[in-house]
C-alpha atoms as a PDB file:
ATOM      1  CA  UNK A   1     100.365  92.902 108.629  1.00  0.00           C
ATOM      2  CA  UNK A   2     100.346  95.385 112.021  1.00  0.00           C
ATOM      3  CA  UNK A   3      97.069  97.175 113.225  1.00  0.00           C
ATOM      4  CA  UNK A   4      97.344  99.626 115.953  1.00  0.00           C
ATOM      5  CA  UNK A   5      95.904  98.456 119.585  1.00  0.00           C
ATOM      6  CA  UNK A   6      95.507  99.746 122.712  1.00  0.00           C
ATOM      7  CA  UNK A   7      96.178  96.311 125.236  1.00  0.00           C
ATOM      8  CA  UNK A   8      99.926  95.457 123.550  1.00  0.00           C
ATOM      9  CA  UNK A   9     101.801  93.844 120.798  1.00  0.00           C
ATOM     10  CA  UNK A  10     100.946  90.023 120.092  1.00  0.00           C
ATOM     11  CA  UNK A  11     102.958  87.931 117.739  1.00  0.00           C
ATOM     12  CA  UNK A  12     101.112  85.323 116.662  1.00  0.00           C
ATOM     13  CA  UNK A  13     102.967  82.260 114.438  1.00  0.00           C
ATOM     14  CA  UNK A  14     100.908  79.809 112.474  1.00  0.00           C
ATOM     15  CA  UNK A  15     101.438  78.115 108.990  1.00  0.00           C
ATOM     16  CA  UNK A  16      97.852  77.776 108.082  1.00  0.00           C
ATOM     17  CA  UNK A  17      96.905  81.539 106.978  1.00  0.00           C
ATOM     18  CA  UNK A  18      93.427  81.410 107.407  1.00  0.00           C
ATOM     19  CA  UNK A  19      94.366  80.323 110.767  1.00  0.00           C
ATOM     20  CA  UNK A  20      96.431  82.983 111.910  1.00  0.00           C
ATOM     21  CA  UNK A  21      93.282  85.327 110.060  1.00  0.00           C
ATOM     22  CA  UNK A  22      91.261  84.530 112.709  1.00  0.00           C
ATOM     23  CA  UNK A  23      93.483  84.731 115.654  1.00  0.00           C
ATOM     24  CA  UNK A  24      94.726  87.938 114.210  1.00  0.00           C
ATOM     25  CA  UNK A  25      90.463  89.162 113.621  1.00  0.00           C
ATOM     26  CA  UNK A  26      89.537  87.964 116.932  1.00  0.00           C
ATOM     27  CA  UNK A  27      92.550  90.054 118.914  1.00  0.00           C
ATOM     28  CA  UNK A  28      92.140  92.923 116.953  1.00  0.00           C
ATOM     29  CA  UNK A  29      88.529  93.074 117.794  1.00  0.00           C
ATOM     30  CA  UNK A  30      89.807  92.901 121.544  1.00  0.00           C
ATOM     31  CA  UNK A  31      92.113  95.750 121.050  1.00  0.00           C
ATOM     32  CA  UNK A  32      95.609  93.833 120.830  1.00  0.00           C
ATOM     33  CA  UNK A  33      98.064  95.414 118.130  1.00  0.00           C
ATOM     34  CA  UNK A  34      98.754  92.052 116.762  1.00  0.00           C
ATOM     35  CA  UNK A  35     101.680  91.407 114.038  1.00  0.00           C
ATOM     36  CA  UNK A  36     101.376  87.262 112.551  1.00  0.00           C
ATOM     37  CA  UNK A  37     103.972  85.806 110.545  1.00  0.00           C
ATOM     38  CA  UNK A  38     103.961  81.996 108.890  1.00  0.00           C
ATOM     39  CA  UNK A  39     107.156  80.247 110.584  1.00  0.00           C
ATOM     40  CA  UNK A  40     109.503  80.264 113.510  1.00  0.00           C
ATOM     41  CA  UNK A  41     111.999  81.535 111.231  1.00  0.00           C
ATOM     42  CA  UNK A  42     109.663  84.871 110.437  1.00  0.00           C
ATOM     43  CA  UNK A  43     108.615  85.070 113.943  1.00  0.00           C
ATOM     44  CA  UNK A  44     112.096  85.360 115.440  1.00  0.00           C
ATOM     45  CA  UNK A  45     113.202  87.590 113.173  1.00  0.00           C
ATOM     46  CA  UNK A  46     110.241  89.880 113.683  1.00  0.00           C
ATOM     47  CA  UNK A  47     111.791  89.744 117.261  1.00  0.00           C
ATOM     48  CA  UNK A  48     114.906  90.146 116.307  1.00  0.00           C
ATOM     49  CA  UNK A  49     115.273  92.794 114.455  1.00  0.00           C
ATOM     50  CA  UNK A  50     114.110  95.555 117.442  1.00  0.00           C
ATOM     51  CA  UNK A  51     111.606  97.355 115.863  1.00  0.00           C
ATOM     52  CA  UNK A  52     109.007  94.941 116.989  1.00  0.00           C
ATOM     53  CA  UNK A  53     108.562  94.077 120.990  1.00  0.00           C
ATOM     54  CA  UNK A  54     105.646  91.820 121.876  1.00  0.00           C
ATOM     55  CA  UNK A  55     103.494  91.581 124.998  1.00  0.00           C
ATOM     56  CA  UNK A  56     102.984  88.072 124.129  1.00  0.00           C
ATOM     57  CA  UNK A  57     103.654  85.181 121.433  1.00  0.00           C
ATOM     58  CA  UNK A  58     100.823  83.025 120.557  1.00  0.00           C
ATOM     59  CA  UNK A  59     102.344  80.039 118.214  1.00  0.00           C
ATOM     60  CA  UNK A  60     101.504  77.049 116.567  1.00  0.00           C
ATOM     61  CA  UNK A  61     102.905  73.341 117.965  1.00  0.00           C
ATOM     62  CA  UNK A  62     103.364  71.999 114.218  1.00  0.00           C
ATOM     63  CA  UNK A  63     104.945  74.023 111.301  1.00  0.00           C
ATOM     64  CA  UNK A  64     106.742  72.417 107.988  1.00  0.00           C
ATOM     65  CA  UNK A  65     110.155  73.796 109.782  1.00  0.00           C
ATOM     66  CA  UNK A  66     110.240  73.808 113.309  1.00  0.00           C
ATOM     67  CA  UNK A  67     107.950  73.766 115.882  1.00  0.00           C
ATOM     68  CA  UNK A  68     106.447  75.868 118.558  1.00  0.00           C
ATOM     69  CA  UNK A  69     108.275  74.026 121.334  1.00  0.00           C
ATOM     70  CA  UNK A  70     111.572  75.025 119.147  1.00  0.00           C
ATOM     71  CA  UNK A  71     110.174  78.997 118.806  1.00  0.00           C
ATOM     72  CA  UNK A  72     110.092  79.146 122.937  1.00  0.00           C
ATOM     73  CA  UNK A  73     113.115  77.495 123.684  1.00  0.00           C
ATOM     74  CA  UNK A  74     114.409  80.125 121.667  1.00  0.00           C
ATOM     75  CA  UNK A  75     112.601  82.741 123.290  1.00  0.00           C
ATOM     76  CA  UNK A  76     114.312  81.438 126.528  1.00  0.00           C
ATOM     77  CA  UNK A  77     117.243  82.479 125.635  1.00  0.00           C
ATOM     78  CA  UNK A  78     116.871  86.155 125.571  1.00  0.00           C
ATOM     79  CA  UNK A  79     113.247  86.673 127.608  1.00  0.00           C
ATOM     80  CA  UNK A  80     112.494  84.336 130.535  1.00  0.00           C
ATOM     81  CA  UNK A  81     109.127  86.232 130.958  1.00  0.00           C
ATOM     82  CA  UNK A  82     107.465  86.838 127.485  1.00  0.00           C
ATOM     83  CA  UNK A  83     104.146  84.688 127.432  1.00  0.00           C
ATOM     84  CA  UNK A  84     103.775  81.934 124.784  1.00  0.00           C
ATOM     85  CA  UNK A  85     100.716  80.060 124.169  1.00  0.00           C
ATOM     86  CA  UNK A  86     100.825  77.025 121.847  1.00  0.00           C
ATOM     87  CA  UNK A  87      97.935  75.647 119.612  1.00  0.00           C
ATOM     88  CA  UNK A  88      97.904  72.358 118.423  1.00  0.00           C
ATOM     89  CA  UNK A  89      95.205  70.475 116.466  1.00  0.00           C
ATOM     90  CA  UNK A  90      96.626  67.248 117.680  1.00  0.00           C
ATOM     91  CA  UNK A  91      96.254  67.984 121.316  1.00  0.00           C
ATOM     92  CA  UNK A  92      98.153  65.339 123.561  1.00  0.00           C
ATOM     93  CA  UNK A  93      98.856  64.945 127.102  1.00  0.00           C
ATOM     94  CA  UNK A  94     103.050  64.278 126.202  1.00  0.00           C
ATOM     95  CA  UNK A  95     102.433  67.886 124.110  1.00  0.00           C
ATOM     96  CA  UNK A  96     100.729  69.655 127.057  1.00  0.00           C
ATOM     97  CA  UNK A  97     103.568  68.376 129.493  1.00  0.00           C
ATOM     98  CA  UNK A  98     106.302  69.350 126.930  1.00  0.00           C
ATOM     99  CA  UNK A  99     104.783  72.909 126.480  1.00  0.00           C
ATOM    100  CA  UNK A 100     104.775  73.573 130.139  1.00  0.00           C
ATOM    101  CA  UNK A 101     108.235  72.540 130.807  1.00  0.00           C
ATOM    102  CA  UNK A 102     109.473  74.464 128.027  1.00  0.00           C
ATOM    103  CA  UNK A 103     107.428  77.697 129.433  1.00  0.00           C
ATOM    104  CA  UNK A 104     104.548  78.032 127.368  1.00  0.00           C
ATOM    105  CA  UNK A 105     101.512  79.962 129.429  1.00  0.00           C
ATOM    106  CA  UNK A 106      98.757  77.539 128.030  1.00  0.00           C
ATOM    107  CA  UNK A 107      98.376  74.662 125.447  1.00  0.00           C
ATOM    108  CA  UNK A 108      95.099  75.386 123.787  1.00  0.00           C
ATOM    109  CA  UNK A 109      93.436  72.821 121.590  1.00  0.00           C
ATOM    110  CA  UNK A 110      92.398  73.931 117.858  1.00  0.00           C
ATOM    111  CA  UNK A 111      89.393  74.752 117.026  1.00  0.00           C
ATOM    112  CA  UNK A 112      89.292  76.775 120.425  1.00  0.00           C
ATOM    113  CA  UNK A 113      86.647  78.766 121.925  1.00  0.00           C
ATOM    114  CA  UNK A 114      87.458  82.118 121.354  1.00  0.00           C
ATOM    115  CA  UNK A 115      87.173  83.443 124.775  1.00  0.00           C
END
């Protein structure tokens, strides 16, 4: 689902639904367009396919699939400079290393504040 913002385009990638709800509630209310999909698989072919370009990518660490660490190195290879956030509920020192290194903006721990 896409609703019309005025600050930019957010993808946001999370298997639990209710979840990605939130996130998706809580930008909208900010005044993000925001566009959420369940998988890595969705998200980069949300990407892919042109007629959607994000601002910014905030993803999930652990899906069924792949992971968020797999969605940015992906994202590296086309966009050096698109900002990914990762949310984990398992949050772990190793994790917030590995998201840094692989370019994520911020490792957030779920349930966040939602400032």
């Amino acid at each position: 689902m896409t609703v019309k913002g005025t600050l930019g385009r957010v993808l946001v990638v999370d298997d639990d639904h209710a979840l990605r709800r939130a996130v998706r509630r809580q930008l909208e209310a900010e005044g993000w367009t925001v566009v959420d999909v369940e998988s890595v698989s969705a998200a980069l072919g949300a990407m892919r396919d042109g007629r959607e370009l994000f601002d910014c990518v905030v993803s999930d660490v652990h899906m069924p699939a792949s992971t968020g660490f797999d969605l940015i190195e992906q994202i590296r290879r086309y966009d050096d400079e698109l900002p990914v956030l990762l949310m984990t509920g398992d949050p772990s020192l190793d994790g917030a290393v590995r998201a840094i290194e692989t370019g994520a903006v911020s490792y957030l721990a779920k349930p966040f504040d939602q400032e």
